[in-house]
Protein backbone atom coordinates (compact mmCIF):
# COMPACT_ATOMS: atom_id res chain seq x y z
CA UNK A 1 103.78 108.49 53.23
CA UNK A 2 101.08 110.78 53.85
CA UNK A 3 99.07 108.22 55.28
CA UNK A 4 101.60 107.38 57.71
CA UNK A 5 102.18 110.38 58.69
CA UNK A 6 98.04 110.91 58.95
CA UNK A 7 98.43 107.91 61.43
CA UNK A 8 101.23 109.22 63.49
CA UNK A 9 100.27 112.11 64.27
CA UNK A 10 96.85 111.07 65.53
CA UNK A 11 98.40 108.56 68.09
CA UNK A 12 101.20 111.65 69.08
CA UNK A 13 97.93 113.40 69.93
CA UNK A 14 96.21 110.09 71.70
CA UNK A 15 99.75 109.82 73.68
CA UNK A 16 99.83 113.34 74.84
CA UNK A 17 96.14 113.08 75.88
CA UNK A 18 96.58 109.72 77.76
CA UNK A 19 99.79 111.21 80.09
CA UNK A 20 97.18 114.56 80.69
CA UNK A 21 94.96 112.56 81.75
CA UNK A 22 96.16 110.25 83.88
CA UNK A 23 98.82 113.58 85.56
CA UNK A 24 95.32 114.89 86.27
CA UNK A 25 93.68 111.14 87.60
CA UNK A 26 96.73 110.72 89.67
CA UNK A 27 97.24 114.31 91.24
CA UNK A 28 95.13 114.00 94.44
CA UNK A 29 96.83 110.40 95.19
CA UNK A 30 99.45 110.28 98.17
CA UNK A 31 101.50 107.17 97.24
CA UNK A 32 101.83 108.78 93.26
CA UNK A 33 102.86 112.34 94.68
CA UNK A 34 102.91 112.82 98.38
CA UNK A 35 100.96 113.64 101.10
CA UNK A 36 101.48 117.30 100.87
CA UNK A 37 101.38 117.95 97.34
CA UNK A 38 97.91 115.40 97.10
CA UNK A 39 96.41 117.81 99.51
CA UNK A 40 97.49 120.82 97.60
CA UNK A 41 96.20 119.30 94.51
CA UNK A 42 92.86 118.34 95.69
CA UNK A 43 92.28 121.98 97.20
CA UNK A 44 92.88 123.77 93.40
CA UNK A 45 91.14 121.20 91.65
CA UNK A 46 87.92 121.01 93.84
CA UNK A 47 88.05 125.14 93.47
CA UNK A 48 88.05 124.86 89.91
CA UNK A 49 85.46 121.36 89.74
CA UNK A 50 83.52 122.91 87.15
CA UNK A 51 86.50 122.86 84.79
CA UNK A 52 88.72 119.88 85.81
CA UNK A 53 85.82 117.43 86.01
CA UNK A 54 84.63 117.32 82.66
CA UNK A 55 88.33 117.87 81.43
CA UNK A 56 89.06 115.03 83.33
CA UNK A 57 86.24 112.82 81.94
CA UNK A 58 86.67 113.94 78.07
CA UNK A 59 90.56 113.31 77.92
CA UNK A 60 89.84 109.33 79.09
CA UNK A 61 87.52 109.14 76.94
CA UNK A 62 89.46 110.93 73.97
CA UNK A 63 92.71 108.58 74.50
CA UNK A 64 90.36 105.28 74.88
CA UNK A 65 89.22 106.27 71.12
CA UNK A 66 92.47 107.32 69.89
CA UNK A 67 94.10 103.95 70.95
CA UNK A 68 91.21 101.94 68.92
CA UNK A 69 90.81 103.74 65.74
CA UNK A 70 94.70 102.46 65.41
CA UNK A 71 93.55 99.21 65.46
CA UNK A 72 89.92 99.89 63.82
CA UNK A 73 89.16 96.98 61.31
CA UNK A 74 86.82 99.24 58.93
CA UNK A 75 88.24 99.10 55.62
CA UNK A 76 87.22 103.09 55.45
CA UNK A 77 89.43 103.86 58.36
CA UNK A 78 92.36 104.90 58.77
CA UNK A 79 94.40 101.93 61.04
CA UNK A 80 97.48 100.07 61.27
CA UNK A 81 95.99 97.15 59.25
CA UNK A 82 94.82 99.92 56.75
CA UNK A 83 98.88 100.91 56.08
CA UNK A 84 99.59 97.54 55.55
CA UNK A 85 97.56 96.58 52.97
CA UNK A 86 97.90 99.93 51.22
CA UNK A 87 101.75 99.15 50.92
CA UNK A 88 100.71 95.64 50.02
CA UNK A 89 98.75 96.96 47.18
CA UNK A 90 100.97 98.92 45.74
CA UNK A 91 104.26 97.28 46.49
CA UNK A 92 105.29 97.17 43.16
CA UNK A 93 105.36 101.48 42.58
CA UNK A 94 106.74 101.33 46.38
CA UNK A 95 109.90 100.81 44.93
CA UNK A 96 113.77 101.92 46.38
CA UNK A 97 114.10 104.66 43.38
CA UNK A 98 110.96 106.25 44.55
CA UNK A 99 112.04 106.15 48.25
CA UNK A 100 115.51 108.06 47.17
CA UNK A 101 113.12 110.32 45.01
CA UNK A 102 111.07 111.36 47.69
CA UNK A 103 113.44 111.57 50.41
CA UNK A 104 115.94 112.74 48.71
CA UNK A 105 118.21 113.85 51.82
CA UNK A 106 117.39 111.37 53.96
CA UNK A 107 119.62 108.37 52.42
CA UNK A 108 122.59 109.93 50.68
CA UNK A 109 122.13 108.60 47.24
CA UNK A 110 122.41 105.00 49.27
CA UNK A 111 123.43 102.64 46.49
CA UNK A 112 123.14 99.72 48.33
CA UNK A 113 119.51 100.34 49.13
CA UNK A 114 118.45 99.70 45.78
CA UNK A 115 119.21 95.73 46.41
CA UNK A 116 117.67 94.95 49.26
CA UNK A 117 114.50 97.59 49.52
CA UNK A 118 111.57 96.04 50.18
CA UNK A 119 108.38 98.21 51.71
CA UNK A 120 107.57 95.36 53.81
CA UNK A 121 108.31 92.39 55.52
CA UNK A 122 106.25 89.35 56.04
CA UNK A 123 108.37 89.12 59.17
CA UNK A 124 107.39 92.65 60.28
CA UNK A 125 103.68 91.83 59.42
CA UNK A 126 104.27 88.44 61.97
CA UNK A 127 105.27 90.65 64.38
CA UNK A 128 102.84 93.34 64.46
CA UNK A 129 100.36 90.60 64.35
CA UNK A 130 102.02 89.02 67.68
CA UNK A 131 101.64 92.42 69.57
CA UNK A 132 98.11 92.70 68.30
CA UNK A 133 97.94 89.05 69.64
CA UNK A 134 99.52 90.04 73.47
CA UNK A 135 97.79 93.13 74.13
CA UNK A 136 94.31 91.71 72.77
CA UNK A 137 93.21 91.49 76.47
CA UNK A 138 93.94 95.17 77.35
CA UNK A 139 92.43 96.52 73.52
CA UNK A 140 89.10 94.21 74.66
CA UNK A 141 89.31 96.21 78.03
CA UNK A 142 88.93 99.37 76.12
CA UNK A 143 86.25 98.71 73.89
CA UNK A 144 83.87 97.75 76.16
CA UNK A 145 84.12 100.66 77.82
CA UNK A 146 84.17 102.70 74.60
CA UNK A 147 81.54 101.05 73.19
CA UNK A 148 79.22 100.86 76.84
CA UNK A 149 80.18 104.50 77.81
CA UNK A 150 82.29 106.71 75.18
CA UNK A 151 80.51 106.03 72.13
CA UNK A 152 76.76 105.07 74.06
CA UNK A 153 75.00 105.44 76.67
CA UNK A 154 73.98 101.65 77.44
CA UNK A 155 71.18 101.81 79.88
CA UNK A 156 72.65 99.16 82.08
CA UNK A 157 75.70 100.85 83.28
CA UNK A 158 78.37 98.34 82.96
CA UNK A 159 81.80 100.17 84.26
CA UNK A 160 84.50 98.96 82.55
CA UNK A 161 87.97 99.09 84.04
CA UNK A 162 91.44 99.19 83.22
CA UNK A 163 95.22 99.29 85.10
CA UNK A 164 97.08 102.58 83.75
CA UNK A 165 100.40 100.24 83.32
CA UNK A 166 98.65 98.30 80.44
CA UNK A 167 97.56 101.33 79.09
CA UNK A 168 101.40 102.39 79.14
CA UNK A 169 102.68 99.08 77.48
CA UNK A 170 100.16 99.02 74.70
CA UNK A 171 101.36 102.65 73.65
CA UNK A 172 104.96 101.31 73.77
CA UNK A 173 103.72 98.52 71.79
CA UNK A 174 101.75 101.24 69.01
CA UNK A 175 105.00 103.09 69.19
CA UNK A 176 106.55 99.43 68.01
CA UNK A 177 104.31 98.65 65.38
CA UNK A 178 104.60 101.88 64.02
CA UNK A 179 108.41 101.78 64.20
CA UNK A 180 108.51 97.71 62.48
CA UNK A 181 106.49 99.94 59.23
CA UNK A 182 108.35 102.72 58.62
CA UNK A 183 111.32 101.18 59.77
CA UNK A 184 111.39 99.30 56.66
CA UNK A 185 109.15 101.72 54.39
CA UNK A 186 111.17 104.61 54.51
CA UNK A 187 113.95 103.89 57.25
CA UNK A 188 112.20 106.57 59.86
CA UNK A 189 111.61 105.89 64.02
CA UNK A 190 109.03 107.00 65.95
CA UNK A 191 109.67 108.16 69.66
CA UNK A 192 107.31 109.38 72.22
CA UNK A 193 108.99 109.80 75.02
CA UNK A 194 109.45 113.47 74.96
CA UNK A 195 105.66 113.55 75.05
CA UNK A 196 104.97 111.98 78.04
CA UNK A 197 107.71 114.35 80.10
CA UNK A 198 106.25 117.56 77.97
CA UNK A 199 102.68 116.39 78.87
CA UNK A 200 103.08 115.34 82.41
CA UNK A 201 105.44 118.83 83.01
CA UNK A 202 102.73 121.34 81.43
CA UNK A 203 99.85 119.26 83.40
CA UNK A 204 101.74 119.67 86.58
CA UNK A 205 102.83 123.61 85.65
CA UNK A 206 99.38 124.50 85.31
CA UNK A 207 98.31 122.76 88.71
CA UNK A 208 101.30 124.73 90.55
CA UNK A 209 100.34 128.01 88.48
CA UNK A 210 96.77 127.79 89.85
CA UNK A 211 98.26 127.13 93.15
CA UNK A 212 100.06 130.35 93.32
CA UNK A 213 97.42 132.48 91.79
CA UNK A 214 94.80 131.52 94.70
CA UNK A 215 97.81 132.20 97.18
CA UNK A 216 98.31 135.21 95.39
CA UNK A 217 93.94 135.50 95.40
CA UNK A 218 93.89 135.17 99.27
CA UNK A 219 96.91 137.71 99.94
């Protein structure tokens, strides 16, 4: 459980960090936001360069690591293939007493749990394994360019690129994983959505905030 929740938090970080940055990536474009508020945009953010530059560059490079350590292979990391075989090892204390022990609120004294509990599925595991599988192409995408420009400086620059909608449907497809685990583990959901709107409204608040202060600056 504490594992889990180790893991879930780290990607609720990774999440909030991806919609920053691209909010930030995406704020001098015209077709994302308009001509008018592009312009605006570009004006407060090339007055403060020395500040939203290297913000800009850390927080793509902070999500691009976030997103692989949940798929890291070490056996010393903490992953999604990590959880699994954890609750594979110890499915037999993993048991439907010990889920009603430890959540004791959460299920109500449910009777009926105790017959069908199992931690995990080999039918969950297939389908974790099939996502893994579909967005291989987009998690290859983003080690290269961890591994030729977050983690090292290769001397050959080789610029790795990726489409922010991929980016988008591998979270949804973390946020699936996740949910095929504890769904059956202990019967809990994970949601992100509210981080995306709270991430892309504070990143926008603080662009409009600047906005008025240098009106405010020039007056």
């Amino acid at each position: 459980k504490a594992l889990f929740k180790r893991l879930s938090d780290e990607m609720c970080r990774t999440v909030e960090v991806y919609w920053i940055w691209r909010t930030l990536a995406f704020a001098r474009s015209i077709p994302e936001v308009g001509k008018e508020k592009a312009e605006k945009n570009v004006k407060i953010i090339n007055l403060n360069k020395y500040f939203f530059m290297p913000v800009e560059n850390a927080l793509l490079h902070a999500f691009i690591i976030g997103i692989l350590k949940f798929f890291d292979t070490d056996p010393r990391a903490l992953s999604i293939e990590t959880l699994i075989k954890k609750i594979h090892e110890n499915k037999g204390v993993i048991t439907a007493n010990v889920l009603l022990e430890v959540n004791p609120n959460h299920f109500d004294g449910d009777e009926e749990l105790k017959k069908v509990y199992c931690p995990l599925k080999d039918g969950d595991i297939k389908n974790i394994n099939d996502l893994k599988i579909k967005y291989q192409l987009t998690i290859e995408k983003l080690k290269t360019i961890r591994d030729k420009q977050s983690a090292h400086n290769e001397i050959v620059v080789t610029n790795g690129t990726f489409v922010p909608v991929e980016i988008e449907a591998l979270i949804l497809a973390i946020q699936e994983m996740l949910n095929k685990l504890s769904g059956t583990f202990n019967r809990s959901m994970t949601i992100w959505d509210h981080l995306k709107t709270e991430a892309i409204n504070d990143t926008e608040l603080l662009l409009k905030n600047l906005e008025r202060g240098e009106d405010q600056r020039m007056a």
